[in-house]
N, C-alpha and C. Protein backbone atom coordinates (compact mmCIF):
# COMPACT_ATOMS: atom_id res chain seq x y z
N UNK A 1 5.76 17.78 2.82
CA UNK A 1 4.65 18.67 2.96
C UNK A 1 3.42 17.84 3.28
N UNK A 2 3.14 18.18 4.61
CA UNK A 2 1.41 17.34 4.58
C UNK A 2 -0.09 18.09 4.71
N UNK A 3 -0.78 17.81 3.83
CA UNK A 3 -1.99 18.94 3.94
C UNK A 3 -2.91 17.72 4.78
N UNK A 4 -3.36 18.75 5.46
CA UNK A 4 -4.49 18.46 6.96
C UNK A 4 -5.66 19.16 6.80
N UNK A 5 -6.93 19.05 6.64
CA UNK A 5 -8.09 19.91 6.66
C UNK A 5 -8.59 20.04 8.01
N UNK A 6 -8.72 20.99 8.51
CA UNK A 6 -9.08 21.30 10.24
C UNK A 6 -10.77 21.31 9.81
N UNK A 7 -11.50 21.05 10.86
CA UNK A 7 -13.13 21.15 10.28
C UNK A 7 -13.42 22.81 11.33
N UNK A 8 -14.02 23.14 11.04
CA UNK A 8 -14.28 24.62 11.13
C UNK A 8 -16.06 24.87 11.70
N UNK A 9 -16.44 25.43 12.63
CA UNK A 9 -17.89 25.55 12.99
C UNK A 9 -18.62 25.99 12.07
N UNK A 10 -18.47 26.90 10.69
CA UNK A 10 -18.76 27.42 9.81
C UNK A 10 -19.33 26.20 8.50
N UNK A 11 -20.00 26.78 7.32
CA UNK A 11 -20.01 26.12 6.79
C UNK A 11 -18.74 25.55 5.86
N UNK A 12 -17.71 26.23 5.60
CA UNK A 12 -16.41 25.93 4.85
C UNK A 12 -15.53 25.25 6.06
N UNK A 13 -14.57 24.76 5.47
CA UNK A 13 -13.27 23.84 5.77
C UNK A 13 -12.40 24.67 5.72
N UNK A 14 -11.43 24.79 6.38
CA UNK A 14 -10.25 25.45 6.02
C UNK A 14 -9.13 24.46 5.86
N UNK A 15 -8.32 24.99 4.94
CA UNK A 15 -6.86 23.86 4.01
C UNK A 15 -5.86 24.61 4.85
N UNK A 16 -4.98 23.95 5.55
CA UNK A 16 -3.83 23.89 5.95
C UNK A 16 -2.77 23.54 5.90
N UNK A 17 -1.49 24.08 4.93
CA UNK A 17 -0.20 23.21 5.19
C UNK A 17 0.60 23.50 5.75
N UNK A 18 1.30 22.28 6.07
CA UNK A 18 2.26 22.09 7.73
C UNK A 18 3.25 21.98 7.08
N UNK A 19 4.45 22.31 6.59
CA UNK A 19 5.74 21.93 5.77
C UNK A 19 6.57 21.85 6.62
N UNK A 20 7.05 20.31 6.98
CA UNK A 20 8.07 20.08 7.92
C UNK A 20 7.81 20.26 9.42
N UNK A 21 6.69 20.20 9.56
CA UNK A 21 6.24 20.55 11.34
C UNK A 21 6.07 19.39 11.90
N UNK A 22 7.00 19.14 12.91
CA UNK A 22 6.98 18.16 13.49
C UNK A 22 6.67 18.10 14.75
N UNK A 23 5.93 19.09 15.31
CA UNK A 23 5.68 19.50 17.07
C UNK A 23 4.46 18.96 16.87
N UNK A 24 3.64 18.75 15.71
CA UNK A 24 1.89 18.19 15.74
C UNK A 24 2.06 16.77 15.08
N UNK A 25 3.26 16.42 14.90
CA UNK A 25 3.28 15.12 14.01
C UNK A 25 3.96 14.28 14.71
N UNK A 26 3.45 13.15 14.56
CA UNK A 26 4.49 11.36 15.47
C UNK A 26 4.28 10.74 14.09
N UNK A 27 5.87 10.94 13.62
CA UNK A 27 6.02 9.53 12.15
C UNK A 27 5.73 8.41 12.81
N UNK A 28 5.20 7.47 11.96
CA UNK A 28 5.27 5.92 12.73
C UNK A 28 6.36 5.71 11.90
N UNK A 29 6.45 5.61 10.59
CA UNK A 29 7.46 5.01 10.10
C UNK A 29 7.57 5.81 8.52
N UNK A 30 9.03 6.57 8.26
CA UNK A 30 9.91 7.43 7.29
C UNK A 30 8.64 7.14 6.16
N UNK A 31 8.23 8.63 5.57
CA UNK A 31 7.87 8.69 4.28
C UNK A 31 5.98 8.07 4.47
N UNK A 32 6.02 7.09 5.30
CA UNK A 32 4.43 6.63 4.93
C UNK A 32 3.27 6.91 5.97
N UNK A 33 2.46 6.64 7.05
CA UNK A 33 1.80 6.87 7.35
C UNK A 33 2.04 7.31 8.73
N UNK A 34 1.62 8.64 8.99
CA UNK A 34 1.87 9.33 9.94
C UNK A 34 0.53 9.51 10.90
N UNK A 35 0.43 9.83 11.81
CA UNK A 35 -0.53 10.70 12.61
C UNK A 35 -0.56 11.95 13.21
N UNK A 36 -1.47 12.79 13.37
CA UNK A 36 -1.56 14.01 13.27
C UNK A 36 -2.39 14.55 14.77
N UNK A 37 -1.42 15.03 16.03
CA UNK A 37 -1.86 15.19 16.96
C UNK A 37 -2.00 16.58 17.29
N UNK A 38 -2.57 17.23 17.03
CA UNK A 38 -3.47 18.45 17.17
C UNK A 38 -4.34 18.75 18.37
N UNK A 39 -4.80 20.00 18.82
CA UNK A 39 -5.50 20.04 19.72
C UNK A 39 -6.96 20.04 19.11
N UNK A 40 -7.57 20.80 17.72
CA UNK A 40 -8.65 20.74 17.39
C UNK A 40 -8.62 19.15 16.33
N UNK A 41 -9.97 19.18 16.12
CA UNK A 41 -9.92 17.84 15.18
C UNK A 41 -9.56 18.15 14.08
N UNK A 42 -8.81 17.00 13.42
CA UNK A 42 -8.53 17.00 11.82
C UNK A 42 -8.30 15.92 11.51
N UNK A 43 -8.90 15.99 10.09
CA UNK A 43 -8.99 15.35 9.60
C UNK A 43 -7.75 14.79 8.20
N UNK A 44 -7.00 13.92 7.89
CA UNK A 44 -6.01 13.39 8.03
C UNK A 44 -5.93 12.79 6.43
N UNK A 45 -5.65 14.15 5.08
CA UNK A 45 -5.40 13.42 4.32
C UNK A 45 -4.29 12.57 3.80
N UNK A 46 -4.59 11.05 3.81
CA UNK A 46 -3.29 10.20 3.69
C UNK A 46 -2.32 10.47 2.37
N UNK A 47 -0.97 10.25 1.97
CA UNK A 47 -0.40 10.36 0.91
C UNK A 47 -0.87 8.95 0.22
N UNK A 48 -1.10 9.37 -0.81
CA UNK A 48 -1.61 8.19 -2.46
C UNK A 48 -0.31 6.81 -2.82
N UNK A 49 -0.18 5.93 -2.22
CA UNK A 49 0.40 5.15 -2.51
C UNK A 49 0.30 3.54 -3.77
N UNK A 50 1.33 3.96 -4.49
CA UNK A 50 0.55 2.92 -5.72
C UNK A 50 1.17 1.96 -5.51
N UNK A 51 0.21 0.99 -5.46
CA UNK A 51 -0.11 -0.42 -4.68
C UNK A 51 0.15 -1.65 -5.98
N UNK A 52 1.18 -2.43 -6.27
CA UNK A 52 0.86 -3.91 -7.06
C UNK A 52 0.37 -5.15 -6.28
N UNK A 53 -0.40 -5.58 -6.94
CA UNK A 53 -0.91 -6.86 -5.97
C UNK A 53 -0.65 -7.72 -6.71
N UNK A 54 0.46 -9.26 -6.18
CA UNK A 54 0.86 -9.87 -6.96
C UNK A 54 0.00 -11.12 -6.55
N UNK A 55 -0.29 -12.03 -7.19
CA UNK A 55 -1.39 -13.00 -6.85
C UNK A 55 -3.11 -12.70 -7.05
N UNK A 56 -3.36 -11.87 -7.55
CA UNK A 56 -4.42 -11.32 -8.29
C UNK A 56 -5.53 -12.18 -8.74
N UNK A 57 -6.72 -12.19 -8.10
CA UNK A 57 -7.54 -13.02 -8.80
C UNK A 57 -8.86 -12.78 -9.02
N UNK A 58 -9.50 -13.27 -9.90
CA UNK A 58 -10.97 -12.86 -10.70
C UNK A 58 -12.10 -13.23 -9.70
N UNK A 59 -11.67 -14.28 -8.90
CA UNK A 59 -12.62 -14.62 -7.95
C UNK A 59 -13.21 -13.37 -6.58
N UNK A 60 -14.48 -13.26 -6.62
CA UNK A 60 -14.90 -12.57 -6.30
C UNK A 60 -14.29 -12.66 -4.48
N UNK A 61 -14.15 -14.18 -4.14
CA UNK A 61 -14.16 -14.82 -2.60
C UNK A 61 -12.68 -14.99 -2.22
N UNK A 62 -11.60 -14.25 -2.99
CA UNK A 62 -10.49 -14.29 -3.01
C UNK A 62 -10.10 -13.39 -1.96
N UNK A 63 -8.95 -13.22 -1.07
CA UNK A 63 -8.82 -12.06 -0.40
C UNK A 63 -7.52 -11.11 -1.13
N UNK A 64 -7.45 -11.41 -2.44
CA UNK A 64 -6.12 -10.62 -3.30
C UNK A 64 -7.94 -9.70 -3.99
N UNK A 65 -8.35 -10.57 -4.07
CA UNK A 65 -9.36 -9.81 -5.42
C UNK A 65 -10.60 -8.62 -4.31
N UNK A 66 -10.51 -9.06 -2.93
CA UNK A 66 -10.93 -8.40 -2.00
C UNK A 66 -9.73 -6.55 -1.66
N UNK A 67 -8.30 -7.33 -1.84
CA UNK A 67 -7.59 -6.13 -1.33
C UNK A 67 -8.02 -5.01 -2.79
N UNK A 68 -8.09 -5.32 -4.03
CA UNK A 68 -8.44 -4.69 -4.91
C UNK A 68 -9.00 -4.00 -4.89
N UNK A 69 -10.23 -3.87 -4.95
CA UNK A 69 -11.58 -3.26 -4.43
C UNK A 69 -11.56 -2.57 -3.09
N UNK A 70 -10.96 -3.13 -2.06
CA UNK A 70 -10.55 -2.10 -0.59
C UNK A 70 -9.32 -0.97 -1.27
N UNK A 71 -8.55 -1.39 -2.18
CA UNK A 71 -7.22 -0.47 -2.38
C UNK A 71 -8.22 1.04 -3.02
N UNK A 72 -8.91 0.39 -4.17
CA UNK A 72 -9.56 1.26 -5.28
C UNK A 72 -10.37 2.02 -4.05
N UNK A 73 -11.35 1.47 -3.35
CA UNK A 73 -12.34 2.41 -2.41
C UNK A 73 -11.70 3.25 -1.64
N UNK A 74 -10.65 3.16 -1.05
CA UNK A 74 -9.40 3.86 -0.57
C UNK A 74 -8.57 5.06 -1.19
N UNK A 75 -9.02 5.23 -2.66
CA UNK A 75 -8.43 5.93 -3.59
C UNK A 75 -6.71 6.05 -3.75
N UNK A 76 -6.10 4.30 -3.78
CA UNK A 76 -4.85 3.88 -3.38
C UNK A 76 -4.59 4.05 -5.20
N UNK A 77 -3.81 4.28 -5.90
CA UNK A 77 -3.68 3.34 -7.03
C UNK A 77 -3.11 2.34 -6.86
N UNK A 78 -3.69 1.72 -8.04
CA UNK A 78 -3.20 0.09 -8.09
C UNK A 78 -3.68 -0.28 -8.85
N UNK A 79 -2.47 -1.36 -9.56
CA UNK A 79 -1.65 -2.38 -10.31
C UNK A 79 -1.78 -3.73 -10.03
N UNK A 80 -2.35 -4.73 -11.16
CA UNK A 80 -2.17 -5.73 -10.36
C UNK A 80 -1.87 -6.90 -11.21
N UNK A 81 -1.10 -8.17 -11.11
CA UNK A 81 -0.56 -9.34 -11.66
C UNK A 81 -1.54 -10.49 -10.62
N UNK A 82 -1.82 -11.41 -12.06
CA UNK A 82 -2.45 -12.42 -11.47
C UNK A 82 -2.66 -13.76 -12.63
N UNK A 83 -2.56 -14.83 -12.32
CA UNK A 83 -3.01 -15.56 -13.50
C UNK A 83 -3.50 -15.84 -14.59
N UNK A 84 -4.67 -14.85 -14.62
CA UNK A 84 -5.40 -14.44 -15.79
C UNK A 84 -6.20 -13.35 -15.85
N UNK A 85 -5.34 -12.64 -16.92
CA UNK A 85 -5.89 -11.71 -17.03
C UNK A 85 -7.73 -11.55 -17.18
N UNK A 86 -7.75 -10.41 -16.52
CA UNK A 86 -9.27 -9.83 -16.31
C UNK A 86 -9.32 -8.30 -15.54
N UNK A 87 -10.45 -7.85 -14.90
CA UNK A 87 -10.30 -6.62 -14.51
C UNK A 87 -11.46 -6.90 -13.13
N UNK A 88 -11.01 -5.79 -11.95
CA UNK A 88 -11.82 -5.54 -10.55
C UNK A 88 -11.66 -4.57 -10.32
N UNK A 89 -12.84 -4.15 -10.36
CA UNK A 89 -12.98 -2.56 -9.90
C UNK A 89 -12.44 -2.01 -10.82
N UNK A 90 -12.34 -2.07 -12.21
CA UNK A 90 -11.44 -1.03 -12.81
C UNK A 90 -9.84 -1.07 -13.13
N UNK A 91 -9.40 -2.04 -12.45
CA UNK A 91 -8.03 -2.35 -12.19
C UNK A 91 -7.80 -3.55 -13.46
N UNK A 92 -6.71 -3.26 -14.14
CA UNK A 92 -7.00 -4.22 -15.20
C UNK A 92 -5.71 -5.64 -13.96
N UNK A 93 -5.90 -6.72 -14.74
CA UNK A 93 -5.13 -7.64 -14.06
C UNK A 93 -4.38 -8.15 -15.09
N UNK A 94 -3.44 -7.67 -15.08
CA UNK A 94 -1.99 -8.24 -15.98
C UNK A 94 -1.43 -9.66 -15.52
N UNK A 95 -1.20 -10.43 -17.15
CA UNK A 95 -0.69 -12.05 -16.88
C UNK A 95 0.79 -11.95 -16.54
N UNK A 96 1.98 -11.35 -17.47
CA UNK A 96 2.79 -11.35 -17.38
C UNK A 96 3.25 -10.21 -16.72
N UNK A 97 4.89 -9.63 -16.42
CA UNK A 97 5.31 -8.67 -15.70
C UNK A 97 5.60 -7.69 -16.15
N UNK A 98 4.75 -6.39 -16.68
CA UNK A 98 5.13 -5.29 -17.04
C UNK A 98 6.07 -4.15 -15.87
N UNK A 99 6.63 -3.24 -16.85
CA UNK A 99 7.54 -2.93 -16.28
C UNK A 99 6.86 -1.71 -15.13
N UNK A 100 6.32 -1.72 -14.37
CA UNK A 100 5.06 -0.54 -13.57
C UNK A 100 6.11 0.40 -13.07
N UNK A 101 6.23 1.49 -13.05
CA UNK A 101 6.80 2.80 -12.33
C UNK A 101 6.12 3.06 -11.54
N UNK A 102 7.09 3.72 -10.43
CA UNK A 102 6.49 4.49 -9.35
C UNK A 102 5.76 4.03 -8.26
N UNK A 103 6.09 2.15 -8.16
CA UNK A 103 5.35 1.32 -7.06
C UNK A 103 6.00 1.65 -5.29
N UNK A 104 5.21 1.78 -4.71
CA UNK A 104 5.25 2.35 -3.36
C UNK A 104 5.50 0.93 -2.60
N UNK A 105 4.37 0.15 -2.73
CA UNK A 105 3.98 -0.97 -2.11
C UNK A 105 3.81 -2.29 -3.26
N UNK A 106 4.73 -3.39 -2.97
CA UNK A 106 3.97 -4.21 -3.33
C UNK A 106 3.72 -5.43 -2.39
N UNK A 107 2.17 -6.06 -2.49
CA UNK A 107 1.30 -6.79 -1.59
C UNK A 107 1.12 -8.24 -1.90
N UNK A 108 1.76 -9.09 -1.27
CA UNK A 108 1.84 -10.36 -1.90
C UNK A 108 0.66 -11.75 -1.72
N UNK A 109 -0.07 -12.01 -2.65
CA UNK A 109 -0.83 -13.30 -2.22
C UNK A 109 -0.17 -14.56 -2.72
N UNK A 110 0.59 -14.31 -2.70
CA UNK A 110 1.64 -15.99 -3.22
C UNK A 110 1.84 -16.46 -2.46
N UNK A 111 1.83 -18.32 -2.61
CA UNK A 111 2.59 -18.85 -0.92
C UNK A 111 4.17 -18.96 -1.67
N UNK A 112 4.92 -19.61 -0.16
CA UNK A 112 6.56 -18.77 -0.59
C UNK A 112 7.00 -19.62 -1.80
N UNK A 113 6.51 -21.15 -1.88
CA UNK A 113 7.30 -21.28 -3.27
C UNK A 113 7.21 -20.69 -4.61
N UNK A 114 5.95 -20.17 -5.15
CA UNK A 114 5.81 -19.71 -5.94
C UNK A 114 6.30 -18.09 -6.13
N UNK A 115 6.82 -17.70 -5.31
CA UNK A 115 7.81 -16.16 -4.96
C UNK A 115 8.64 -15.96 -5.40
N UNK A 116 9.75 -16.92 -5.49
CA UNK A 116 11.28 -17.23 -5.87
C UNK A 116 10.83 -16.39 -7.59
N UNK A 117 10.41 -16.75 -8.70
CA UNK A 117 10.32 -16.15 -9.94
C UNK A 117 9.72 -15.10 -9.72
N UNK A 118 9.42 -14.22 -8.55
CA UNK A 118 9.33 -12.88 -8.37
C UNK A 118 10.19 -11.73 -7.92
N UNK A 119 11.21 -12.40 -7.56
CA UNK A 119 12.16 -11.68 -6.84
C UNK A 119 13.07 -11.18 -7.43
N UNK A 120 13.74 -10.96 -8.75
CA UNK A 120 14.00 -9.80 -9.60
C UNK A 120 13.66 -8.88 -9.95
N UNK A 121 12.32 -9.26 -10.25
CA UNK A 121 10.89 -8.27 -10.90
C UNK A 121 10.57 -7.19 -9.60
N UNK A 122 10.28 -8.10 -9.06
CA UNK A 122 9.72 -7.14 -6.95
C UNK A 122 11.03 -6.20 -7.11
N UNK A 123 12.79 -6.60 -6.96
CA UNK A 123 13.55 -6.33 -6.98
C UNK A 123 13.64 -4.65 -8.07
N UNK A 124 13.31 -4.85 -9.21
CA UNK A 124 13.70 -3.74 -9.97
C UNK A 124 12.66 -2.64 -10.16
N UNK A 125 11.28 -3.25 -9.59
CA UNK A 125 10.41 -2.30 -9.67
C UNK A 125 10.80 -1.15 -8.16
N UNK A 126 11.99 -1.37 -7.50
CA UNK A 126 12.57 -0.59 -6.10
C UNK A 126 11.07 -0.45 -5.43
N UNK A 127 10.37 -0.92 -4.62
CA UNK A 127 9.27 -0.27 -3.81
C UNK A 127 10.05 -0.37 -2.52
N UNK A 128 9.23 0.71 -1.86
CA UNK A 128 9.11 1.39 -0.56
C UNK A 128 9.15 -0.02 0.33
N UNK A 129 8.48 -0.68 -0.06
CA UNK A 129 7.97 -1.81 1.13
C UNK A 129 7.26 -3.31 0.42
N UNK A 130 7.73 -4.08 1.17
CA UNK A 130 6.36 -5.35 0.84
C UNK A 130 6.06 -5.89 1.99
N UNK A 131 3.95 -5.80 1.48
CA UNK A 131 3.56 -6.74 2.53
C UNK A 131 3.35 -7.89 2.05
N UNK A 132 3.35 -8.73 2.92
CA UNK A 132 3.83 -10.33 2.96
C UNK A 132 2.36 -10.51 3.91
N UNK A 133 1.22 -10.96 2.92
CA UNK A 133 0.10 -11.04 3.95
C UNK A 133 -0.23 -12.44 4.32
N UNK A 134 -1.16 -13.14 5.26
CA UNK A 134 -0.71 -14.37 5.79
C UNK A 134 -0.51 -15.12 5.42
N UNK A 135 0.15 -16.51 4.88
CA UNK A 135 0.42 -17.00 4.55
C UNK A 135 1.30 -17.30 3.73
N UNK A 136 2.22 -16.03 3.27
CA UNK A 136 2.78 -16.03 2.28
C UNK A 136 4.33 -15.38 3.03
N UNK A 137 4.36 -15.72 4.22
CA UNK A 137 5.73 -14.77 5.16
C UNK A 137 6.74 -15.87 4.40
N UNK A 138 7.35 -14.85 3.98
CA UNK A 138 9.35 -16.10 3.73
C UNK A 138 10.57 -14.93 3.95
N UNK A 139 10.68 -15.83 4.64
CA UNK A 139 12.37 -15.56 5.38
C UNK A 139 13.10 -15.27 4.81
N UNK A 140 13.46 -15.75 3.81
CA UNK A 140 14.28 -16.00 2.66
C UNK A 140 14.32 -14.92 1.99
N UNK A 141 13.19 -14.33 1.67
CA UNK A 141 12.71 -13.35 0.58
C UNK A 141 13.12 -11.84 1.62
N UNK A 142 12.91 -11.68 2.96
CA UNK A 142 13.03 -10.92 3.74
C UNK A 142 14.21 -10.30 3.47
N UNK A 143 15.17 -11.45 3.52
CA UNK A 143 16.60 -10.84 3.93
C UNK A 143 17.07 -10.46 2.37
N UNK A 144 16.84 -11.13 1.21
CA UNK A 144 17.19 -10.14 0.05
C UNK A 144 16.18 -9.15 0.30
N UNK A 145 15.10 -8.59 0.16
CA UNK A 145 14.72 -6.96 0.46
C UNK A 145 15.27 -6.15 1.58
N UNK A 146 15.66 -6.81 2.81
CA UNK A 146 16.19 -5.78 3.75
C UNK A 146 17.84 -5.69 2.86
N UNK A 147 18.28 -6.71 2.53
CA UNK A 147 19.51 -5.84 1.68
C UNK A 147 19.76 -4.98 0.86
N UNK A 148 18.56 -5.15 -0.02
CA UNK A 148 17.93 -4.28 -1.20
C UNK A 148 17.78 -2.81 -0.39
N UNK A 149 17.21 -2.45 0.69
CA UNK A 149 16.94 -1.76 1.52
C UNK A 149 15.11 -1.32 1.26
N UNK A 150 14.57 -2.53 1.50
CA UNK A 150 13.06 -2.65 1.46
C UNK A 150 12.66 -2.91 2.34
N UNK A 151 11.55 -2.11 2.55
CA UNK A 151 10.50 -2.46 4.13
C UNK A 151 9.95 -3.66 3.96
N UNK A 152 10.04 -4.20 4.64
CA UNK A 152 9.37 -5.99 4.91
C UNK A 152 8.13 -6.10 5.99
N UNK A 153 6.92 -5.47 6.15
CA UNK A 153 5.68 -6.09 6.44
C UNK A 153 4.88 -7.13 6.47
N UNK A 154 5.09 -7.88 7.45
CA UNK A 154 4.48 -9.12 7.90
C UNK A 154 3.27 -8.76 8.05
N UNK A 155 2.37 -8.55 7.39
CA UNK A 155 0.90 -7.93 7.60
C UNK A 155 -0.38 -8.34 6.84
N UNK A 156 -1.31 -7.99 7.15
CA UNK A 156 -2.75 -7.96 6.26
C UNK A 156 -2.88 -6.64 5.66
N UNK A 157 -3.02 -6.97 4.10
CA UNK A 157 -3.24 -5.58 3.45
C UNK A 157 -4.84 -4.81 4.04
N UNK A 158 -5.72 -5.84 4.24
CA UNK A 158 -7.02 -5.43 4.32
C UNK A 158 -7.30 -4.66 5.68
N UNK A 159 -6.43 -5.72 7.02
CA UNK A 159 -6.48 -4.73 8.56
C UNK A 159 -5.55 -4.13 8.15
N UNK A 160 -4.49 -3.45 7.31
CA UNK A 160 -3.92 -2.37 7.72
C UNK A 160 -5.24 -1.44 6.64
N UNK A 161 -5.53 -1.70 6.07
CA UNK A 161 -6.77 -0.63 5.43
C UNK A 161 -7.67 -0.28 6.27
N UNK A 162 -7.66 -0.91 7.02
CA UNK A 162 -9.69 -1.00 7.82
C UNK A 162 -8.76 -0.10 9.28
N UNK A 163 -7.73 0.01 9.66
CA UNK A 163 -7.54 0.51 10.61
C UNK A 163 -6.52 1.83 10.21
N UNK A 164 -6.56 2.39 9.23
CA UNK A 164 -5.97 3.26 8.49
C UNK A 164 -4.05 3.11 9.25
N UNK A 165 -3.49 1.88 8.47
CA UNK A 165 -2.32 1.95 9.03
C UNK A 165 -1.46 1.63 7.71
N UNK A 166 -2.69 1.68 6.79
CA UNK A 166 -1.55 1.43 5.39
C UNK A 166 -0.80 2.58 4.68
């Protein structure tokens, strides 16, 4: 089911749902972010994806402690693991690995050696997908999630935010 708000010449909005219509819709890819080709404009509410960010940090100049604050302004939830505990934006930052339900995405700032003691944990929390943002691409790690049957994103959490592709 995807709700779409059409904008209207009037002062109100009108709410629209499309259940299963696929003559105005191009999936990019099963379950996550779609686009919505219409003849009038609309406007395109995304589905809420809860986000762990593993590599988490207090530093303001960090780009894990940057995706935080872009996830939260985004109204993404999110979870996040990082060295020491503290909190951004609201988001508390967990030391060790609690057990999180219901993760969609998880977003990695680790480089690849330090990954390997993540890959059970990534593993049982089942998410939708991981992005693997630069520096942190491993091969290795790829092919256990595509077996797992996990989306593997070679990406930037922040340009897929800024260009609404997350």
């Amino acid at each position: 089911m995807v709700w779409v708000k059409e904008k209207s010449p009037g002062p109100n909005t009108n709410h629209h749902i499309i259940p299963g219509y696929r003559g105005g819709l191009l999936f990019k890819r099963q379950y996550h972010n779609f686009l919505v080709t219409l003849k009038q404009k609309i406007y395109f509410c995304y589905m809420k994806k809860k986000t762990l960010v593993i590599g988490a940090s207090l530093k303001a100049s960090r780009y894990s402690n940057i995706a935080i604050k872009r996830l939260v302004h985004h109204d993404q939830p999110t979870v996040a693991i990082g060295l020491r505990e503290g909190e951004v934006e609201g988001v508390r930052i967990e030391k060790d690995k609690p057990p999180f339900e219901d993760i969609d995405t998880v977003t990695l700032y680790l480089s690849p050696p330090r990954q390997p003691e993540y890959y059970d944990y990534i593993l049982s929390l089942n998410p939708e997908r991981v992005i693997f943002n630069p520096g942190t691409e491993n091969p290795e790690f790829y092919e256990i999630l595509k077996k797992n049957h996990i989306e593997v994103e070679p990406a930037c959490t922040l340009v897929m935010l800024s260009t609404n592709q997350y």
